[in-house]
C-alpha atoms as a PDB file:
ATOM      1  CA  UNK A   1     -15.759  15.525-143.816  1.00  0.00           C
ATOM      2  CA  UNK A   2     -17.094  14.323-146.889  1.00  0.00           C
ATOM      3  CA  UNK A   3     -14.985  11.491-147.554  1.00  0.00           C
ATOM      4  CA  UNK A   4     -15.954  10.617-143.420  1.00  0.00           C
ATOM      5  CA  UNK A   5     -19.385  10.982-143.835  1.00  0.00           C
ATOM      6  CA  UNK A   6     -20.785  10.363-147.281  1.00  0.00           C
ATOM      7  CA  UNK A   7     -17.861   7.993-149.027  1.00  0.00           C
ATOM      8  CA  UNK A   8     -16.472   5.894-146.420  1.00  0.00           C
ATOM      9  CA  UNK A   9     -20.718   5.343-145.669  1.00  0.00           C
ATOM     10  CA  UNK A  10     -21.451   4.667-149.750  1.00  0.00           C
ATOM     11  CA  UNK A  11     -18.316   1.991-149.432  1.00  0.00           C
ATOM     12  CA  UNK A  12     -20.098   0.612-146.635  1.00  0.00           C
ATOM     13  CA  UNK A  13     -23.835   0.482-147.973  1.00  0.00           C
ATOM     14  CA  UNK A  14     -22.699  -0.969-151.190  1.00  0.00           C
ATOM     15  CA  UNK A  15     -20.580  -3.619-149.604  1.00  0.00           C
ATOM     16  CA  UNK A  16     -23.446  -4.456-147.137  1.00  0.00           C
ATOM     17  CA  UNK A  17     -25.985  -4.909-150.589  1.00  0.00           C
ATOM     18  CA  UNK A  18     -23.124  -7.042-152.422  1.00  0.00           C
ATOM     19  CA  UNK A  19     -22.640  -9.436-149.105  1.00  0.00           C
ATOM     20  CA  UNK A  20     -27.078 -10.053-149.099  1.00  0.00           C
ATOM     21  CA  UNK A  21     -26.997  -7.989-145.885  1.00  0.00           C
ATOM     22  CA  UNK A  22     -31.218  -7.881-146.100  1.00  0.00           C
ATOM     23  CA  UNK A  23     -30.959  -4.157-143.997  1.00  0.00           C
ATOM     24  CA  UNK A  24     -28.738  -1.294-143.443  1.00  0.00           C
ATOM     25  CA  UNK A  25     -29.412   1.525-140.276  1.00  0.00           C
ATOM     26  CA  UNK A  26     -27.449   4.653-141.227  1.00  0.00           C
ATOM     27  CA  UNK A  27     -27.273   7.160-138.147  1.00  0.00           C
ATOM     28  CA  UNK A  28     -27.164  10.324-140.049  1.00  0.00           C
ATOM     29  CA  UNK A  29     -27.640  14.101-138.949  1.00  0.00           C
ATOM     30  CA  UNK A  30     -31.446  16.142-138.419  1.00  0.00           C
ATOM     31  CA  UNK A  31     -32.306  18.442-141.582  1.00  0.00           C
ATOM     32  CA  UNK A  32     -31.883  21.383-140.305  1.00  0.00           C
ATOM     33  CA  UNK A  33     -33.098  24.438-141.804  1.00  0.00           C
ATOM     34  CA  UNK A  34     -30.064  26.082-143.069  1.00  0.00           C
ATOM     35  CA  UNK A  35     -29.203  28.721-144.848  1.00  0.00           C
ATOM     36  CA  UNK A  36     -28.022  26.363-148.634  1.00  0.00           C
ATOM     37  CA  UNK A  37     -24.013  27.661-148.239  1.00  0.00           C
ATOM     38  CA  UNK A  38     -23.772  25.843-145.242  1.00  0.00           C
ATOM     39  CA  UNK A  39     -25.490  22.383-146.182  1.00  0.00           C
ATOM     40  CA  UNK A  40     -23.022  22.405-149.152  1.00  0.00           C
ATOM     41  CA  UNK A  41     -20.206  21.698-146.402  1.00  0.00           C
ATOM     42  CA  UNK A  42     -18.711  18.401-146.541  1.00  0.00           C
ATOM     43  CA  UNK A  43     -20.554  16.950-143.769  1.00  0.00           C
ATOM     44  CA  UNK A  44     -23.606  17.872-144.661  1.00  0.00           C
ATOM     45  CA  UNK A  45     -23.124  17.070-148.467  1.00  0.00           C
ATOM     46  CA  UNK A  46     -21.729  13.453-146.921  1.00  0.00           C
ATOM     47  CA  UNK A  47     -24.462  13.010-144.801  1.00  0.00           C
ATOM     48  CA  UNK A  48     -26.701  13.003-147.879  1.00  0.00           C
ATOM     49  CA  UNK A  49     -24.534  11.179-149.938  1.00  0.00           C
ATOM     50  CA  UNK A  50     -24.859   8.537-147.970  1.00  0.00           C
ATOM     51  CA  UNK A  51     -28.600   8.384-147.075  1.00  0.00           C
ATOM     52  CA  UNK A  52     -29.070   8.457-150.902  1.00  0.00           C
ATOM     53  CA  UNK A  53     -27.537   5.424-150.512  1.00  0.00           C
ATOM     54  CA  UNK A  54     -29.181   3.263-148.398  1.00  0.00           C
ATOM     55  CA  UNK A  55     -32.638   4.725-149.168  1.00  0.00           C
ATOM     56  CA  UNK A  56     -31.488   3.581-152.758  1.00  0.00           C
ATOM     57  CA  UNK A  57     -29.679   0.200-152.204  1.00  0.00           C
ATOM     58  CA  UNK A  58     -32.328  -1.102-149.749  1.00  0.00           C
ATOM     59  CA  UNK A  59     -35.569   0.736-150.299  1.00  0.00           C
ATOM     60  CA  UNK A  60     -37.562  -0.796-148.490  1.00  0.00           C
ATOM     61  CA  UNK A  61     -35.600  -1.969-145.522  1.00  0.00           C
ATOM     62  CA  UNK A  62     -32.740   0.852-145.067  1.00  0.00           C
ATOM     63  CA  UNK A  63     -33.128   3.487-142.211  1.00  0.00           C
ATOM     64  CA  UNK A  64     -32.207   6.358-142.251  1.00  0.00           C
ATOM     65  CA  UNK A  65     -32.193   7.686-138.346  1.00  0.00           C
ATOM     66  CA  UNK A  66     -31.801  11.916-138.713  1.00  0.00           C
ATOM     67  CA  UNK A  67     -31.839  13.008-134.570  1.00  0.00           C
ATOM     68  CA  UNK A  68     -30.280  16.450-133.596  1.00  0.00           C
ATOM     69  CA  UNK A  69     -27.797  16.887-131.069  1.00  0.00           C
ATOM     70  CA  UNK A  70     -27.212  12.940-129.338  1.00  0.00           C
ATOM     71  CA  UNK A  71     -26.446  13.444-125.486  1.00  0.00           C
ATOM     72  CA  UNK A  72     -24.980  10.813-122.511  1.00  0.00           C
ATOM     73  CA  UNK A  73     -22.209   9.885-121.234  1.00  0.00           C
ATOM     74  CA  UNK A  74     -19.022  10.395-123.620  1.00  0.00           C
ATOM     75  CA  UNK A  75     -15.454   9.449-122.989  1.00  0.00           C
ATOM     76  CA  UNK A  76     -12.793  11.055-124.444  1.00  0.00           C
ATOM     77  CA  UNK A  77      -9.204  10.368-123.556  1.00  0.00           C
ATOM     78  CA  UNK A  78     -10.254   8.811-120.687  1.00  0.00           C
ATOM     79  CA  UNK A  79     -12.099  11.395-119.239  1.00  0.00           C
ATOM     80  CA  UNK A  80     -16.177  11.046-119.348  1.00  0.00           C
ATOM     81  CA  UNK A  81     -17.708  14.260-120.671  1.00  0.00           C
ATOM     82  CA  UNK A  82     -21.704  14.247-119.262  1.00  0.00           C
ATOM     83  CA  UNK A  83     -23.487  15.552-122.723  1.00  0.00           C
ATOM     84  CA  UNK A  84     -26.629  14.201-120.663  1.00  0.00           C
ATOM     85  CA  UNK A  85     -26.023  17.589-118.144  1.00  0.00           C
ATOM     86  CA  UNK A  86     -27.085  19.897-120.941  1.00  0.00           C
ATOM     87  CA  UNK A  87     -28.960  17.758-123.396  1.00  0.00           C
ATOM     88  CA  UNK A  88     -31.382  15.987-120.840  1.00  0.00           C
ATOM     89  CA  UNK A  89     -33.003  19.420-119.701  1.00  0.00           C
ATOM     90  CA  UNK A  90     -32.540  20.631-123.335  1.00  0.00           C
ATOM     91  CA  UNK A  91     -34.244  18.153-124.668  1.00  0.00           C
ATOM     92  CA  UNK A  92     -37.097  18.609-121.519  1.00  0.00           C
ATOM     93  CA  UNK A  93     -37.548  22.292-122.203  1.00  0.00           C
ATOM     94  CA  UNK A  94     -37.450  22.432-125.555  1.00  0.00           C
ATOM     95  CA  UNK A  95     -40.418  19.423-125.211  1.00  0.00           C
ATOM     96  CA  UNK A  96     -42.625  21.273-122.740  1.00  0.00           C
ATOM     97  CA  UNK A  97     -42.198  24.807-124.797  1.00  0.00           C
ATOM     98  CA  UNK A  98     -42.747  23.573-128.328  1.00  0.00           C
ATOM     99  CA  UNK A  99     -45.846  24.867-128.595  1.00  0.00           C
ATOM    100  CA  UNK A 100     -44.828  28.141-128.494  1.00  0.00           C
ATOM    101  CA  UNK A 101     -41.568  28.276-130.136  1.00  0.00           C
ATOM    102  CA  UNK A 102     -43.327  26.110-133.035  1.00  0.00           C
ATOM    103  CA  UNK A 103     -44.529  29.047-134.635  1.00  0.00           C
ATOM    104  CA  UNK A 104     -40.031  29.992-134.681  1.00  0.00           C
ATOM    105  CA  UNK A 105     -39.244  27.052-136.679  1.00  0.00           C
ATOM    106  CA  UNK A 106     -39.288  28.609-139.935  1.00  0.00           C
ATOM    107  CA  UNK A 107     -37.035  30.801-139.373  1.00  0.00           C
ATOM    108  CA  UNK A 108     -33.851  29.742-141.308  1.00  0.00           C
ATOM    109  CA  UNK A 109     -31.419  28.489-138.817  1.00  0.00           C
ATOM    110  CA  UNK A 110     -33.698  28.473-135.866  1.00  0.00           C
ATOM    111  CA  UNK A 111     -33.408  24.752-135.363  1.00  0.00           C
ATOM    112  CA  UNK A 112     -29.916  24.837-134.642  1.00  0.00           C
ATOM    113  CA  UNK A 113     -31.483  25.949-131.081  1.00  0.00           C
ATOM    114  CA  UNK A 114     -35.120  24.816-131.334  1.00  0.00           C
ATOM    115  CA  UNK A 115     -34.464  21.521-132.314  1.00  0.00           C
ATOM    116  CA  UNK A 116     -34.842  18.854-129.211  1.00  0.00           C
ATOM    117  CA  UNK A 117     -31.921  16.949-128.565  1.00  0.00           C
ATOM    118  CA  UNK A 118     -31.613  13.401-128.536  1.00  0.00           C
ATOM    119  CA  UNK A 119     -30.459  11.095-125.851  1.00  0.00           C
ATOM    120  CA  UNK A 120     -27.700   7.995-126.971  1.00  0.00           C
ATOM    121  CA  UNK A 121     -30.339   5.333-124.986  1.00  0.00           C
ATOM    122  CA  UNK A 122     -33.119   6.686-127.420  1.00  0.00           C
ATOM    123  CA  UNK A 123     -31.174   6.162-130.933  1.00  0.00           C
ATOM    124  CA  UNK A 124     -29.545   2.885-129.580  1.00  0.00           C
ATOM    125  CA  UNK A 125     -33.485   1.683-129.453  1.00  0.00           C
ATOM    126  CA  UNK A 126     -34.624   3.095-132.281  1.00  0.00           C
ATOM    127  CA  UNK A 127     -31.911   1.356-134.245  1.00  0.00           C
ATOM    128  CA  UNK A 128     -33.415  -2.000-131.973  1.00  0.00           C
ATOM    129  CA  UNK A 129     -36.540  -1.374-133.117  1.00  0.00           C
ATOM    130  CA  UNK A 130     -35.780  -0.854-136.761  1.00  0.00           C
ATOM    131  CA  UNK A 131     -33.459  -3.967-136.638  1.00  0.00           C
ATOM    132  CA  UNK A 132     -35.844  -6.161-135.418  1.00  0.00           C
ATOM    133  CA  UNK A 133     -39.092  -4.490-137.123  1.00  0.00           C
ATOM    134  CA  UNK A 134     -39.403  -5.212-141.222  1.00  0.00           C
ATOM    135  CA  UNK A 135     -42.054  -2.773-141.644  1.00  0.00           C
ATOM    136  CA  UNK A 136     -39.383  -0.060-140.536  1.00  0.00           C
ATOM    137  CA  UNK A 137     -37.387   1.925-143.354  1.00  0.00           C
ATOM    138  CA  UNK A 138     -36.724   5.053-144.953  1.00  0.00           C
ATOM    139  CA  UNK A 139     -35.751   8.422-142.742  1.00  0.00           C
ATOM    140  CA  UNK A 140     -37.081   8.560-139.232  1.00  0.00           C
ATOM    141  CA  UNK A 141     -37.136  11.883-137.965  1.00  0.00           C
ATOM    142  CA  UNK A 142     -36.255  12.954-134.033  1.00  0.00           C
ATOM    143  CA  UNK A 143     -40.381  12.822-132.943  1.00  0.00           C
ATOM    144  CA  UNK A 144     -39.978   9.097-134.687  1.00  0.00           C
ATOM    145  CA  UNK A 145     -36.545   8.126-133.481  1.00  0.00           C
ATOM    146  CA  UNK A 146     -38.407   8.872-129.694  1.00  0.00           C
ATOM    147  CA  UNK A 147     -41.347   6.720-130.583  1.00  0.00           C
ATOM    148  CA  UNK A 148     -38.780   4.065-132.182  1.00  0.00           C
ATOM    149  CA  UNK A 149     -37.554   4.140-128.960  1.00  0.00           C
ATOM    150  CA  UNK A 150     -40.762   3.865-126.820  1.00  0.00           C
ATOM    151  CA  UNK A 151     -41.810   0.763-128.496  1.00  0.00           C
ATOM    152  CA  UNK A 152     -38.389  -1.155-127.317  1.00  0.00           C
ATOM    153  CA  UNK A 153     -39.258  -3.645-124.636  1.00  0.00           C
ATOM    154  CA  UNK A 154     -36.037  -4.065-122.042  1.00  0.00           C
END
């Protein structure tokens, strides 16, 4: 997972600076609030890795885009697997309760559960917006990815 998710990424952000690419949009992972064993797994230690990175090869035009579980429509081996079933009404609940369970987020872990997810339209127009905005860079969390997303004209 590590050479996935931070090297093969650190290959690609460096090669991106070297060729004058002027920005780089790195979809990465939410920080969750994990116990410190488990963020010291290769993906997580990747995922890092490689928003180091960008935030350090283009500092002021990389994004970093950190959303929690991504739901639609996914195909695999043919066959379409609706994430958008669960994560759509996830994502709703989790919206119109957050004022209570707000007071559960610093619990370690508890955002595995708590955090909203994320659906594939909204991080495919956040990464719009932060294309065609300059004055978007550095790490947008999931409340920002959604208002990334809002401000994308169609």
């Amino acid at each position: 997972m590590l050479r996935i998710n931070g090297e093969a990424n650190v290959v690609a952000v460096n090669a991106a600076k070297e060729y004058g690419i002027p920005k780089f949009i790195l979809i990465s992972v939410h920080d969750y609030n994990l116990p410190s064993f488990l963020l010291q797994s290769g993906y997580f230690t990747g995922k890092r890795k490689a928003e180091s990175e960008v935030l350090s090869k283009f500092p002021s035009s990389g994004v970093v885009l950190r959303p929690a579980f991504i739901y639609g429509k996914r195909k695999v081996d043919g066959f379409e697997i609706p994430l958008d079933l669960i994560g759509e009404p996830l994502e709703k609940l989790l919206r119109a309760t957050e004022s209570f369970t707000k007071p559960l987020n610093s619990l370690p872990a508890s955002d595995l559960v708590l955090a909203p997810p994320v659906s594939v339209d909204d991080v495919a127009y956040a990464v719009i917006n932060a294309v065609k905005d300059d004055d978007c860079f550095g790490i947008l969390t999931i409340d920002q990815i959604k208002e990334a997303a809002a401000g994308v004209k169609v």
